[in-house]
C-alpha atoms as a PDB file:
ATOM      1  CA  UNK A   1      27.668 110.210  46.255  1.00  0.00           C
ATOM      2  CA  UNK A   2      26.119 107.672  48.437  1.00  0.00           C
ATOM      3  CA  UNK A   3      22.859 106.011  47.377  1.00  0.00           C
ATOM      4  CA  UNK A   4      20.530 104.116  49.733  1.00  0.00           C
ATOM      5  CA  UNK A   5      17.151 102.303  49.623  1.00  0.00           C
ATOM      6  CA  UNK A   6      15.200 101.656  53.199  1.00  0.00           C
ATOM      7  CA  UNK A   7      18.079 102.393  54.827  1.00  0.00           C
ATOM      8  CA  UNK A   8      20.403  99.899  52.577  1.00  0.00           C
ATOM      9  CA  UNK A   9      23.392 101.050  51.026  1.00  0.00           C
ATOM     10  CA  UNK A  10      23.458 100.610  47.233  1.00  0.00           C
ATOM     11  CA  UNK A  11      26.343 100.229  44.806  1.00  0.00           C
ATOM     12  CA  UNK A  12      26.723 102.477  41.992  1.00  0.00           C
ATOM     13  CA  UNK A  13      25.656  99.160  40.141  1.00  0.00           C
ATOM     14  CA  UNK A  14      22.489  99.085  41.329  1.00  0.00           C
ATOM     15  CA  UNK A  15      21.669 102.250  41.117  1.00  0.00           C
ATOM     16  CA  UNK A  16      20.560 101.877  37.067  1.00  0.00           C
ATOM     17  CA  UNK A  17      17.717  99.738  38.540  1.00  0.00           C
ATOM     18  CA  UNK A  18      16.121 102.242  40.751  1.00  0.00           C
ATOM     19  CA  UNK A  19      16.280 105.316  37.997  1.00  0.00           C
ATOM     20  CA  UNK A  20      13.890 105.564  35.306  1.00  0.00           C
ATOM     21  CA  UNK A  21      14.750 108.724  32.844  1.00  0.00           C
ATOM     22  CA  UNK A  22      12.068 110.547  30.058  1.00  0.00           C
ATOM     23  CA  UNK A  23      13.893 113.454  28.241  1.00  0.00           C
ATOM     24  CA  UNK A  24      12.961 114.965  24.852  1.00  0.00           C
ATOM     25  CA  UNK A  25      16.464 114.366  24.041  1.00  0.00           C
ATOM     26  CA  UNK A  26      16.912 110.774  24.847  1.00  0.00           C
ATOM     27  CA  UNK A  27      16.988 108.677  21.179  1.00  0.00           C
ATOM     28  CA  UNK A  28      15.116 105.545  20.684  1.00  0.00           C
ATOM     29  CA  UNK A  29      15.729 102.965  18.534  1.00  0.00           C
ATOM     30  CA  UNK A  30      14.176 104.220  15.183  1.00  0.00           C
ATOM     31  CA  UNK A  31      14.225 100.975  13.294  1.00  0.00           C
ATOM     32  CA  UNK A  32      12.108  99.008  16.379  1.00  0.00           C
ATOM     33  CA  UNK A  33       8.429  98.727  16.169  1.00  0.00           C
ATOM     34  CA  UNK A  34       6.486 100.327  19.493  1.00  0.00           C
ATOM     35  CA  UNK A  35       6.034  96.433  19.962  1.00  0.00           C
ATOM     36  CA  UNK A  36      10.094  95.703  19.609  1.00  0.00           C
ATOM     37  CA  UNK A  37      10.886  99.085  21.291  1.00  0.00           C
ATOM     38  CA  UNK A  38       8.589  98.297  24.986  1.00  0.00           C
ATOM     39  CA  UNK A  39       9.645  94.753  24.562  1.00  0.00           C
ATOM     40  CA  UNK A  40      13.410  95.803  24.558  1.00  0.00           C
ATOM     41  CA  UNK A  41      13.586  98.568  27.064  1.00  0.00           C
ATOM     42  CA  UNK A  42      12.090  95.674  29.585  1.00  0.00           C
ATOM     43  CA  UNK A  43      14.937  93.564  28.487  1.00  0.00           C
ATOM     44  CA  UNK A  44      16.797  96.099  30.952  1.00  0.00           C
ATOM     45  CA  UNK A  45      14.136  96.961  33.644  1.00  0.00           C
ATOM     46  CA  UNK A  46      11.585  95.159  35.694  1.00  0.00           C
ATOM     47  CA  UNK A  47       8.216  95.993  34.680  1.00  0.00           C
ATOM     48  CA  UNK A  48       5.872  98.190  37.005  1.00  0.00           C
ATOM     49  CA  UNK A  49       3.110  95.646  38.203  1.00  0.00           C
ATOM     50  CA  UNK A  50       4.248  92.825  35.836  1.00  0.00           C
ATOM     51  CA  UNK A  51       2.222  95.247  33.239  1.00  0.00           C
ATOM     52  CA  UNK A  52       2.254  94.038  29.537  1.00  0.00           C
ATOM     53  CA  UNK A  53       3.241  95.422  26.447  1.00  0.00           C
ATOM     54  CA  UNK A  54      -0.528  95.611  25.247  1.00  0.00           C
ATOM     55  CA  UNK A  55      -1.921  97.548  28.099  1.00  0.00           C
ATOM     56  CA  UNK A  56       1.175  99.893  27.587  1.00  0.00           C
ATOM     57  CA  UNK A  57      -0.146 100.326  23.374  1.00  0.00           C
ATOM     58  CA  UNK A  58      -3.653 100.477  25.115  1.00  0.00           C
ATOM     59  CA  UNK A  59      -2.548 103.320  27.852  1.00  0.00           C
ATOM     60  CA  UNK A  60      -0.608 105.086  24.774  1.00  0.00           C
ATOM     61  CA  UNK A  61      -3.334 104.449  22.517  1.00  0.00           C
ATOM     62  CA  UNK A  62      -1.148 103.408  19.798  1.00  0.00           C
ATOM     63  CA  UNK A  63      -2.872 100.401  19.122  1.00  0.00           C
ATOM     64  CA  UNK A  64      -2.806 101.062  15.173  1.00  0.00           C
ATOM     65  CA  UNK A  65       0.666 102.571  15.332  1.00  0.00           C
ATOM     66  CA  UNK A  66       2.125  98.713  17.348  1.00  0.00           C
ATOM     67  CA  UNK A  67       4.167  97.496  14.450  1.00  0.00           C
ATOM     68  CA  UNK A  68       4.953 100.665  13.021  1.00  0.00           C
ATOM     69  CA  UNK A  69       9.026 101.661  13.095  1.00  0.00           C
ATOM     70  CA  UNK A  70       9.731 104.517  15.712  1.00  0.00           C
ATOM     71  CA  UNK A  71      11.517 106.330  12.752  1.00  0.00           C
ATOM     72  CA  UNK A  72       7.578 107.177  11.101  1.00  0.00           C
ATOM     73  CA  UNK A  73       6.216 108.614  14.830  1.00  0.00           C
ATOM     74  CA  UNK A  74       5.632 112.326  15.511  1.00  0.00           C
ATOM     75  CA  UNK A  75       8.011 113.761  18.406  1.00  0.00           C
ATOM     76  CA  UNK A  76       4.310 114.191  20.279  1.00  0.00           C
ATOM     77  CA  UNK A  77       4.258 110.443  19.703  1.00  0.00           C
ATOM     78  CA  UNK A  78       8.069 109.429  20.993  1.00  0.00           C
ATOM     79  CA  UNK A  79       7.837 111.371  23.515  1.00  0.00           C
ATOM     80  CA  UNK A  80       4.967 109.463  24.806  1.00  0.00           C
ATOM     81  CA  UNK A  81       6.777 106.637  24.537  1.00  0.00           C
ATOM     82  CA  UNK A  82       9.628 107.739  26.561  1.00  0.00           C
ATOM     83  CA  UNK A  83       7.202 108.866  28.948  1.00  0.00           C
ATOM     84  CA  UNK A  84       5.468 105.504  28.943  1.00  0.00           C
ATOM     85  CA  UNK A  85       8.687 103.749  29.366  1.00  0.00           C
ATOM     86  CA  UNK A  86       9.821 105.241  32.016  1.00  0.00           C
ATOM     87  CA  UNK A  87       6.524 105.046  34.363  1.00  0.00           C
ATOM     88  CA  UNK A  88       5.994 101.669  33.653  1.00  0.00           C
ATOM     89  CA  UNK A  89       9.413 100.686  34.874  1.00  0.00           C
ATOM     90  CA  UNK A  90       8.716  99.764  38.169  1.00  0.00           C
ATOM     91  CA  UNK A  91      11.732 102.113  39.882  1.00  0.00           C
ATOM     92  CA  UNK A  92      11.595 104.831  42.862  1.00  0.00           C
ATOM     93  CA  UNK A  93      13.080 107.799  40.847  1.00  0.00           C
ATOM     94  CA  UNK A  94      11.542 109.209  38.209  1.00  0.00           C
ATOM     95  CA  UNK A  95      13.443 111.647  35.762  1.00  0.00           C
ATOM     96  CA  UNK A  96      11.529 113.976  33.901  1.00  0.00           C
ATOM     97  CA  UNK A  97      13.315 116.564  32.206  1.00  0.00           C
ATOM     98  CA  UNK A  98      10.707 118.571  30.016  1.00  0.00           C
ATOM     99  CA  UNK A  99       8.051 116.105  30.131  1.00  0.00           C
ATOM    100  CA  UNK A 100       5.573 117.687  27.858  1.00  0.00           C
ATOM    101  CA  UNK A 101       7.975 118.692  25.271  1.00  0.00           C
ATOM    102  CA  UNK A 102       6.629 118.113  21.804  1.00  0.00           C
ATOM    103  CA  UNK A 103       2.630 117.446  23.403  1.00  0.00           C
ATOM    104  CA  UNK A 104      -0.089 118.755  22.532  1.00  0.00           C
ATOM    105  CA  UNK A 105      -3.150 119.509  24.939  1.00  0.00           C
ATOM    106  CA  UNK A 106      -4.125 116.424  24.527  1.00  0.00           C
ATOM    107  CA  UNK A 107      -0.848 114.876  25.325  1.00  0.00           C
ATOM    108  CA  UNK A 108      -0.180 117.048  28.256  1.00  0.00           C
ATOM    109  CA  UNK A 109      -3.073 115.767  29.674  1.00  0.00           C
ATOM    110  CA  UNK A 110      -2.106 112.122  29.006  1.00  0.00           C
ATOM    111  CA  UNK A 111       0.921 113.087  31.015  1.00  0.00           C
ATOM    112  CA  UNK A 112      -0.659 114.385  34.037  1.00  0.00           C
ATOM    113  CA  UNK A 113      -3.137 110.953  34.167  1.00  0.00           C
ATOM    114  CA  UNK A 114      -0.019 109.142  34.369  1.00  0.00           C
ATOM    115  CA  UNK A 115       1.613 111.275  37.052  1.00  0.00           C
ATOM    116  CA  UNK A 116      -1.943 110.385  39.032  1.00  0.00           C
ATOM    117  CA  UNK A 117      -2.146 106.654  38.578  1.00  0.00           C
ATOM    118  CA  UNK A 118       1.600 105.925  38.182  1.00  0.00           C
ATOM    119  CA  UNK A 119       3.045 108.177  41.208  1.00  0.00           C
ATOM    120  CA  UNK A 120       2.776 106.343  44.414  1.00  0.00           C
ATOM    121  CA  UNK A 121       6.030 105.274  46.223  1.00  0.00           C
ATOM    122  CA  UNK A 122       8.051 107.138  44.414  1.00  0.00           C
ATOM    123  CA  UNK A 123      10.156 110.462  44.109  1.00  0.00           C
ATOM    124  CA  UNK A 124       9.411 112.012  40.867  1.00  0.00           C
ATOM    125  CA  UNK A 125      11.977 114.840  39.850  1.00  0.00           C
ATOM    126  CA  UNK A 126      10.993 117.166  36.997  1.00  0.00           C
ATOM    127  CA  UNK A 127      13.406 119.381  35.465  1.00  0.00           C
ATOM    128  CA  UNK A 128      11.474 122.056  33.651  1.00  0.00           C
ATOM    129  CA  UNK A 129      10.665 125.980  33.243  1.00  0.00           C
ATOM    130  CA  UNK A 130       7.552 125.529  32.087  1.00  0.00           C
ATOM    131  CA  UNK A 131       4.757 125.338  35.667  1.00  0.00           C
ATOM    132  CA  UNK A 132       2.200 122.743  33.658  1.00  0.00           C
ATOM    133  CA  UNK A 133       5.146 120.266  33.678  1.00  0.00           C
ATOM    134  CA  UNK A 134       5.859 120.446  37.693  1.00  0.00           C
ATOM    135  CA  UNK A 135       2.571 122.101  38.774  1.00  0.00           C
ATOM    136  CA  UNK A 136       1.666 118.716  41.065  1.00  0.00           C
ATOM    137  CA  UNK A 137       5.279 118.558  43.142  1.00  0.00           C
ATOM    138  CA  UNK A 138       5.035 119.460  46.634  1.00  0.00           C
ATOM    139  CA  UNK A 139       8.593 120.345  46.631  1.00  0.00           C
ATOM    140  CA  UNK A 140      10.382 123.339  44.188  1.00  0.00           C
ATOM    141  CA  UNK A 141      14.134 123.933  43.923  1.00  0.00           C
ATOM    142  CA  UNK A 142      14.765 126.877  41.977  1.00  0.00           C
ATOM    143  CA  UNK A 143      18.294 126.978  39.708  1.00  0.00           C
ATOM    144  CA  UNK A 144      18.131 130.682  40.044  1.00  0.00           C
ATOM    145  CA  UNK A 145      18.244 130.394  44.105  1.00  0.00           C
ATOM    146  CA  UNK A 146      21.374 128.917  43.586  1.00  0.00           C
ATOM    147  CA  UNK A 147      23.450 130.887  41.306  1.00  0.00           C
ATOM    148  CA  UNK A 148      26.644 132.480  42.369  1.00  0.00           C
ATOM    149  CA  UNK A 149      25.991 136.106  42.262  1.00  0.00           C
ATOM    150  CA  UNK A 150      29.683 137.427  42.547  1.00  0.00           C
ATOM    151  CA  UNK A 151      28.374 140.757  40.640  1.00  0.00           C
ATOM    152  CA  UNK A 152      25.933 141.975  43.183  1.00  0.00           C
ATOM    153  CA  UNK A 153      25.885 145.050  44.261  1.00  0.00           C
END
């Protein structure tokens, strides 16, 4: 695999910097307040517009829930995190895989006001079966149009 930016090859180094990942499955650190926890992940990633960790608690609206240990959130709630996380890193590829797993309506809809205000010059890639999750991408690759279909008849 070769990986470029503008043109510019990258090594597989450098790659971690342009990737920013939100999957249900993906642990956080339980023991971290949402204060330690954004403060952290930005140990490791350049922040998207130099944004700080209160306007991230404000867009999550978590304000009460800021020194509260990860390990005492709902799933609805770490998966907005990860979600959060990941959009605020200021990288070109976002991975999404099941985006609004764990959300409720209201969460969903937090979700697609991020994709909105948080897309621009970037690829987004969301790996889902469910159409609310993807229903925005101009492009659709279909795991099912790629199978190997030896048994056909």
């Amino acid at each position: 695999i070769l990986y470029s930016k503008n043109g510019n090859k990258l090594e597989v180094e450098q790659v971690f910097q342009e990737l920013s990942i939100a999957a249900p499955y993906l642990e956080l650190i339980e023991e971290f307040s949402l204060t330690e926890t954004i403060a952290f992940h930005f140990n490791f990633k350049k922040r998207l517009n130099n944004i700080s960790n209160e306007k991230i608690i404000d867009i999550l609206n978590m304000q009460s829930s800021r020194s509260k240990e990860i390990k005492y959130f709902s799933s609805g709630m770490k998966q907005r995190v990860k979600l959060a996380l990941s959009f605020f890193s200021d990288t070109s590829i976002l991975l999404l895989d099941e985006p609004t797993s764990n959300l409720d309506e209201q969460g969903i809809n937090w979700y697609h006001q991020l994709v909105k205000e948080y897309h621009a010059q970037r690829m987004i890639i969301v790996c889902s079966n469910q159409a609310i999750e993807y229903a925005f991408c101009t492009h659709h690759l279909s795991i099912t149009d790629y199978k190997n279909n030896h048994n056909k008849v």
